[in-house]
Structures are given as C-alpha cells and as structure tokens.
Protein backbone atom coordinates (compact mmCIF):
# COMPACT_ATOMS: atom_id res chain seq x y z
CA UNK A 1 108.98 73.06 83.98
CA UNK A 2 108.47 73.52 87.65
CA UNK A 3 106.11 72.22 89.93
CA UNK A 4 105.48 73.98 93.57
CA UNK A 5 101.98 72.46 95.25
CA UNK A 6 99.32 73.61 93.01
CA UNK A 7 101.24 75.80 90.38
CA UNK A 8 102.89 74.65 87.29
CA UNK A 9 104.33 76.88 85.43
CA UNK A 10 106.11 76.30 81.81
CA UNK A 11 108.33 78.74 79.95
CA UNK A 12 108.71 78.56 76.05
CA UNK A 13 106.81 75.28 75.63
CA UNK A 14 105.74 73.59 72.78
CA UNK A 15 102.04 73.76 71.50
CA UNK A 16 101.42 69.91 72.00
CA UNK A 17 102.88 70.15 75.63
CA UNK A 18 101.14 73.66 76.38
CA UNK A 19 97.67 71.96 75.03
CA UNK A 20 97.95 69.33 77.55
CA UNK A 21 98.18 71.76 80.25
CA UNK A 22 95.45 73.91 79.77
CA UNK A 23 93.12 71.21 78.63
CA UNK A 24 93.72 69.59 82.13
CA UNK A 25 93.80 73.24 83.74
CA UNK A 26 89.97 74.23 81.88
CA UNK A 27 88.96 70.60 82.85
CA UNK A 28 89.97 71.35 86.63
CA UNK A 29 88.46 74.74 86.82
CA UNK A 30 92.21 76.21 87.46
CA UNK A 31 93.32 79.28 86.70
CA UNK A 32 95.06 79.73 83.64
CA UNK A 33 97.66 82.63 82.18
CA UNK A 34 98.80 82.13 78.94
CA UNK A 35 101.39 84.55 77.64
CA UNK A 36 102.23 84.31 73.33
CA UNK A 37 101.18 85.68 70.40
CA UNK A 38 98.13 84.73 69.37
CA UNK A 39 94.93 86.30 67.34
CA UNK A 40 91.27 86.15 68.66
CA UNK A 41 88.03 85.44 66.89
CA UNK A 42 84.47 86.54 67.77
CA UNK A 43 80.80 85.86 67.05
CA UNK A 44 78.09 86.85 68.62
CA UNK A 45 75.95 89.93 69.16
CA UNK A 46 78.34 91.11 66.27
CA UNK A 47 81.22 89.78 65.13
CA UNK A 48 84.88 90.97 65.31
CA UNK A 49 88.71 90.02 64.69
CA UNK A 50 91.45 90.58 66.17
CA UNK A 51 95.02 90.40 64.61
CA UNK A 52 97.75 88.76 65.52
CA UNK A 53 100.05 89.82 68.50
CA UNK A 54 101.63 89.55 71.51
CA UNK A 55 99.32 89.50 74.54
CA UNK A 56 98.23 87.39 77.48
CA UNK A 57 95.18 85.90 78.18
CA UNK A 58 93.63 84.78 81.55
CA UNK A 59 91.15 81.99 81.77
CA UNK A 60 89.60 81.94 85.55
CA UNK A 61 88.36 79.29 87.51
CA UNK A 62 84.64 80.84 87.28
CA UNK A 63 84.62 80.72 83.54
CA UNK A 64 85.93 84.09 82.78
CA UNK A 65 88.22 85.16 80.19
CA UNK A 66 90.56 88.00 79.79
CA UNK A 67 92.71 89.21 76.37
CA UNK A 68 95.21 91.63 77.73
CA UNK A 69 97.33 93.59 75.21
CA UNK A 70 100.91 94.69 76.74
CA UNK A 71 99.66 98.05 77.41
CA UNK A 72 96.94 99.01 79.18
CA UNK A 73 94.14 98.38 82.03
CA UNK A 74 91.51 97.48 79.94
CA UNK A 75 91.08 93.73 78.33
CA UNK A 76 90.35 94.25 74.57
CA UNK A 77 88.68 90.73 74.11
CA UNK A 78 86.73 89.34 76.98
CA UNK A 79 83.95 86.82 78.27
CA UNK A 80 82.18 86.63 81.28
CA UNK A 81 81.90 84.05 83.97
CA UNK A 82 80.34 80.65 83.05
CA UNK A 83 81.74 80.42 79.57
CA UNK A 84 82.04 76.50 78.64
CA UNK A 85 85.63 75.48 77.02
CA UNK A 86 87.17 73.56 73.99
CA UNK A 87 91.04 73.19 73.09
CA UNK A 88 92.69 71.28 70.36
CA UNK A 89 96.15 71.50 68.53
CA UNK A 90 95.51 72.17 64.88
CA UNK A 91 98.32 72.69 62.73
CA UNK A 92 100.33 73.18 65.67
CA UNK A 93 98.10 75.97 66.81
CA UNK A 94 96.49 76.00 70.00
CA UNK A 95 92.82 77.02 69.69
CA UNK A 96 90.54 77.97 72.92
CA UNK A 97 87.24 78.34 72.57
CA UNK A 98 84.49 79.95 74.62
CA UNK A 99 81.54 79.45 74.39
CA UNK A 100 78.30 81.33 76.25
CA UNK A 101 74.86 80.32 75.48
CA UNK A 102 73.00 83.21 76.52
CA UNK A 103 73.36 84.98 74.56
CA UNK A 104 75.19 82.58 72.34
CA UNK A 105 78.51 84.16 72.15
CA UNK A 106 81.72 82.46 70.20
CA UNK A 107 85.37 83.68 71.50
CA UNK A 108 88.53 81.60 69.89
CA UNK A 109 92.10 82.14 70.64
CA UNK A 110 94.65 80.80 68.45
CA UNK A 111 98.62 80.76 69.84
CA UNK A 112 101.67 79.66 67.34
CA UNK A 113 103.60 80.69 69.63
CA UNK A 114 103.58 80.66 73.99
CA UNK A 115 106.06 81.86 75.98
CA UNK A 116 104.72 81.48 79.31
CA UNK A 117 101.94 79.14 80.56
CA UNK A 118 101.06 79.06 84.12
CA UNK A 119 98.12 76.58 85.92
CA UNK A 120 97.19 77.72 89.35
CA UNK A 121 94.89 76.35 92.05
CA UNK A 122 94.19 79.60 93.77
CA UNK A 123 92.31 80.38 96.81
CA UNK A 124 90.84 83.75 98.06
CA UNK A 125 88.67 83.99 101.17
CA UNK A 126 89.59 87.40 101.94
CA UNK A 127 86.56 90.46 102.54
CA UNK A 128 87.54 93.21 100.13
CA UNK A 129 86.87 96.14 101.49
CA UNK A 130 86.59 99.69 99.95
CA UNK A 131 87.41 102.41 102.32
CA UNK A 132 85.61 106.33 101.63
CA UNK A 133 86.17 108.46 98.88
CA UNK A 134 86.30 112.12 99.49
CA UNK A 135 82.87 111.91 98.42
CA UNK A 136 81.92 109.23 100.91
CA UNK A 137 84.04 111.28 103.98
CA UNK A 138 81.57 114.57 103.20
CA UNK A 139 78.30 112.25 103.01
CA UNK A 140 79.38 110.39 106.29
CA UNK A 141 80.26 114.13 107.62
CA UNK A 142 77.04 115.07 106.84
CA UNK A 143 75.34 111.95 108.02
CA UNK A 144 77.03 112.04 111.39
CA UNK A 145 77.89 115.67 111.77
CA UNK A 146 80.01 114.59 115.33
CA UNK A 147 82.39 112.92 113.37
CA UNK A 148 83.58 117.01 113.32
CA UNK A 149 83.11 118.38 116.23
CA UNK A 150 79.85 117.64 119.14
CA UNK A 151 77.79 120.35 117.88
CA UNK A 152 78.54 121.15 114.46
CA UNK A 153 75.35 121.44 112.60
CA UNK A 154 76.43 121.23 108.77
CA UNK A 155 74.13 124.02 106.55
CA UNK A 156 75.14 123.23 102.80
CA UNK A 157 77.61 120.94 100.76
CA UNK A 158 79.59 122.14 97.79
CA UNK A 159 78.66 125.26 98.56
CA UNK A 160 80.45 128.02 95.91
CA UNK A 161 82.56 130.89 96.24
CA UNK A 162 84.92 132.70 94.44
CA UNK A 163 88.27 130.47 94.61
CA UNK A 164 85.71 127.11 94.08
CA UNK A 165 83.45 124.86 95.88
CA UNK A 166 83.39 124.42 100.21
CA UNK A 167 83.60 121.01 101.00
CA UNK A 168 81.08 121.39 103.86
CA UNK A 169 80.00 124.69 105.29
CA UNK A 170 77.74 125.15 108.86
CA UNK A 171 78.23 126.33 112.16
CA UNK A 172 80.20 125.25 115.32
CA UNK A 173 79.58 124.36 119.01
CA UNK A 174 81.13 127.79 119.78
CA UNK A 175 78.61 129.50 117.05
CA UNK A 176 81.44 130.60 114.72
CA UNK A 177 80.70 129.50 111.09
CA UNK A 178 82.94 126.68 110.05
CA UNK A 179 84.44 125.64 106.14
CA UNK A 180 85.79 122.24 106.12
CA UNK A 181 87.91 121.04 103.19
CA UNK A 182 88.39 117.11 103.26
CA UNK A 183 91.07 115.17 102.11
CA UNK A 184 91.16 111.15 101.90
CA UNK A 185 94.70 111.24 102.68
CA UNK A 186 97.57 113.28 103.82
CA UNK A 187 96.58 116.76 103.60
CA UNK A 188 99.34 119.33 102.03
CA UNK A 189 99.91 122.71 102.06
CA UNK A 190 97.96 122.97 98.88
CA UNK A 191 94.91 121.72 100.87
CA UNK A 192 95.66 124.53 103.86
CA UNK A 193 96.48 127.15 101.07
CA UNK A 194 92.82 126.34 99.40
CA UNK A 195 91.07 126.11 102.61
CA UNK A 196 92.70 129.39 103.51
CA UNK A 197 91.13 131.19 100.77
CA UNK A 198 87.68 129.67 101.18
CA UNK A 199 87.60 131.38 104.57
CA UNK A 200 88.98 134.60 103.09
CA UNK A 201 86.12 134.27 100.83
CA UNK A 202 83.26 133.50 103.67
CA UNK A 203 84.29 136.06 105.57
CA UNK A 204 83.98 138.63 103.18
CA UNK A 205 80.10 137.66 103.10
CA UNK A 206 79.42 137.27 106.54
CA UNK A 207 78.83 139.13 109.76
CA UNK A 208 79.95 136.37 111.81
CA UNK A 209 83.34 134.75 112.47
CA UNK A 210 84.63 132.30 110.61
CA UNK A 211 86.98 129.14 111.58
CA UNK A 212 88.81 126.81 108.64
CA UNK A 213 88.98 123.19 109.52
CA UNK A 214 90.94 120.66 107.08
CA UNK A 215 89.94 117.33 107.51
CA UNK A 216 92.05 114.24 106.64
CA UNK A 217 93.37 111.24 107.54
CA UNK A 218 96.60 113.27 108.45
CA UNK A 219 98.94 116.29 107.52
CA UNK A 220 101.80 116.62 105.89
CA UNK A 221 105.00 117.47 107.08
CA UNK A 222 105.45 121.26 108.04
CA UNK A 223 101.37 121.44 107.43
CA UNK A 224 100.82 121.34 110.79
CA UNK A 225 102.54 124.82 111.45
CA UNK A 226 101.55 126.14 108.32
CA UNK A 227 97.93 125.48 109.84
CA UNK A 228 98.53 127.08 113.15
CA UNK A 229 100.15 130.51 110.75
CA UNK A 230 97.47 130.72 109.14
CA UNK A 231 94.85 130.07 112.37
CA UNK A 232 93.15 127.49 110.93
CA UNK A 233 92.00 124.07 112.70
CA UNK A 234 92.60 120.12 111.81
CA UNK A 235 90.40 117.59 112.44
CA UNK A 236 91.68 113.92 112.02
CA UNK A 237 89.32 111.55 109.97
CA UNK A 238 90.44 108.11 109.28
CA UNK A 239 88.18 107.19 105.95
CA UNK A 240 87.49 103.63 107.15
CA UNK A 241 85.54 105.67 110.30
CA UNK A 242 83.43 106.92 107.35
CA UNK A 243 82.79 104.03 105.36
CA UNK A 244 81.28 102.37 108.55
CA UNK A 245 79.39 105.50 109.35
CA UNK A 246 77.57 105.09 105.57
CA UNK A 247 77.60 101.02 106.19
CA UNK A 248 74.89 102.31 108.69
CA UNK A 249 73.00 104.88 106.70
CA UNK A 250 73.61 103.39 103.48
CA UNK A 251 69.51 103.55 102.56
CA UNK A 252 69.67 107.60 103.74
CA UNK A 253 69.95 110.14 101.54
CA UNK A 254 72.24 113.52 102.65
CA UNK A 255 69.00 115.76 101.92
CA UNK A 256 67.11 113.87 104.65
CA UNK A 257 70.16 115.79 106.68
CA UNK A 258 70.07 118.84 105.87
C-alpha cells in the first residue's frame, strides 16, 4: 500500500482490507476507483443484471457512480449525483450499494475479486472552457461579419452548389463576391482544393468576380503556396476569438443577421 498526501492506493488487496477503504472513502465523500471483477444489480424504473466481469467502477465525491467495461466511452451501469451508500463484506464479497430516492433507484456492485483500489481527495477549481466548433466559427462569422474582413456583408450560409455546401457566401469591401470555407484547425490542402472548386462553381453563376477565402486557425505546411497558385485568400481565425464573439450574442439568432 502507499500513501502520498491524500491518495491511497492498494494493489491486489483483500476484500476485508479493500472494504475498509472504501467504507472510510464513501464516508469521506472521496473519490473512489475500484478496478476487479465484479457483477452489478439494478432496480428501479426497471430492473436489470449485469454478469460478471472485469471492469472498473468510479464512485465520486458528489454521489455519482460509474461501471466502466474495458472497452469503450460509455459507462454501461451508472447513477447520478446524490446517490446515498452502503458496503459490507458478505461471503468475502464486497457489496456497494446505491441508493437514489427519487426516483427510488437500487444499484449493487458485488467484487470477489479487486485488483486495484484507489481513495483520492481531489480538488478542481479550474473554468472549463469549450472553444468554437466549425459551427460556432460560421455563427460568430455571421454575427460579427469583421471578424473577415471590415466590410464584408455575409448574404447566405450553407449555401449549395455543385461540389457541396459554401461555408459562408457574401460580398467584400472591394465588391467582389467572397466564399469562405472554415476550418477549426489547421487548414490542408484538402480544405484549399474544396474551396477551390466552390469558387469554380460561383463563378460559373455569376457576373461578378469572385475571391476564395479559407478561414482557420492556421495552414498547413506548403498550403500557404498552394493558396497563393491557386489565387485564393487566408484569413486567420483563432476559435477562442469566436466563442467570445457568441459569449456576447449568445441570446441572437443568425437570421436576425441576415
């Protein structure tokens, strides 16, 4: 067993040494990872079984609980936060219960066998946040249509020709019409290939001219020159520049834009 501040941590242990840990861990609002085979029982809203295996399990200090099978992103058992807890060696099985009240909800865990048990103490204070999507970069384009260029005035979104959909489509300061294709992060020669043809496409529709503009966080290498072959423009657009710019807009919708 070691010991470092707030962790313990205990590899192969018994069930009656295990038990003692994760009674005082539940007790202590810790969090707990269990690692072992065990099998899972639940009642509820309906009821449901689940045979035994090797998994882990993670109890969290909020009263959440996670079954995790080796595989996978998805928990195939779990509980919510506020879920009250009972343990208890019985026939050298450990059994952890949650319980919920509403709704009443039932979940037990039985290990015979536990191969890794850690307690931890943990802290987080951090802000998450969630920078743009592609998505998010065209609404924030659209939002804030200087984010391109002083000037642009956007026309349409997803607007559709013959090789797919135009990111954004409008016109420029110098009055040329302009088809952005945005990228969240380093734009390829894929992306300048594709925005190539959207141009291609525009033009053949138009009786104005037409300028290409990839957008993106940045280029990959040798993009840059494949850009300037193929007379098309880059704009560089960090996506954390557009997650602020919906931060501020967040109750507007892109059709009060357009």
């Amino acid at each position: 067993m070691s010991r470092r501040k707030s962790i313990i941590a205990l590899e192969n242990p018994g069930v009656e040494e295990g038990a003692e840990v994760v009674k005082d861990a539940l007790s202590g609002r810790k969090a707990l990872i269990i690692i072992g085979n065990c099998w899972v029982d639940y009642e509820g809203r309906a009821s449901s079984k689940l045979e035994p295996g090797e998994r882990m399990v993670m109890i969290k200090g909020d009263g959440s609980v996670l079954v995790h099978r080796p595989t996978g992103y998805e928990p195939v058992n779990w509980q919510p936060p506020g879920c009250l807890f009972q343990s208890r060696v019985f026939k050298n099985v450990l059994q952890v219960r949650a319980l919920r009240q509403k709704p009443p909800e039932s979940v037990r865990i039985h290990f015979d066998h536990i191969y890794l048990l850690s307690a931890l103490s943990l802290v987080d204070r951090g802000e998450f946040s969630l920078y743009a999507s592609e998505e998010d970069m065209q609404r924030a384009i659209l939002l804030k249509p200087e984010l391109i260029e002083e000037g642009f005035m956007p026309i349409t979104y997803e607007k559709k020709v013959e090789p797919g959909f135009v990111d954004v489509y409008g016109t420029g300061r110098d009055g040329k019409m302009v088809v952005i294709e945005i990228k969240r992060k380093a734009a390829g020669r894929d992306s300048a290939l594709q925005l190539a043809k959207y141009v291609e496409s525009i033009r053949a529709t138009v009786n104005r001219e037409v300028r290409g503009m990839l957008v993106a966080p940045r280029l990959a290498k040798g993009v840059q020159t494949l850009l300037r072959t193929l007379q098309l423009d880059y704009k560089a657009l960090d996506p954390r520049k557009c997650a602020e710019v919906l931060g501020e807009a967040k109750t507007k919708k892109i059709s009060e834009f357009l």
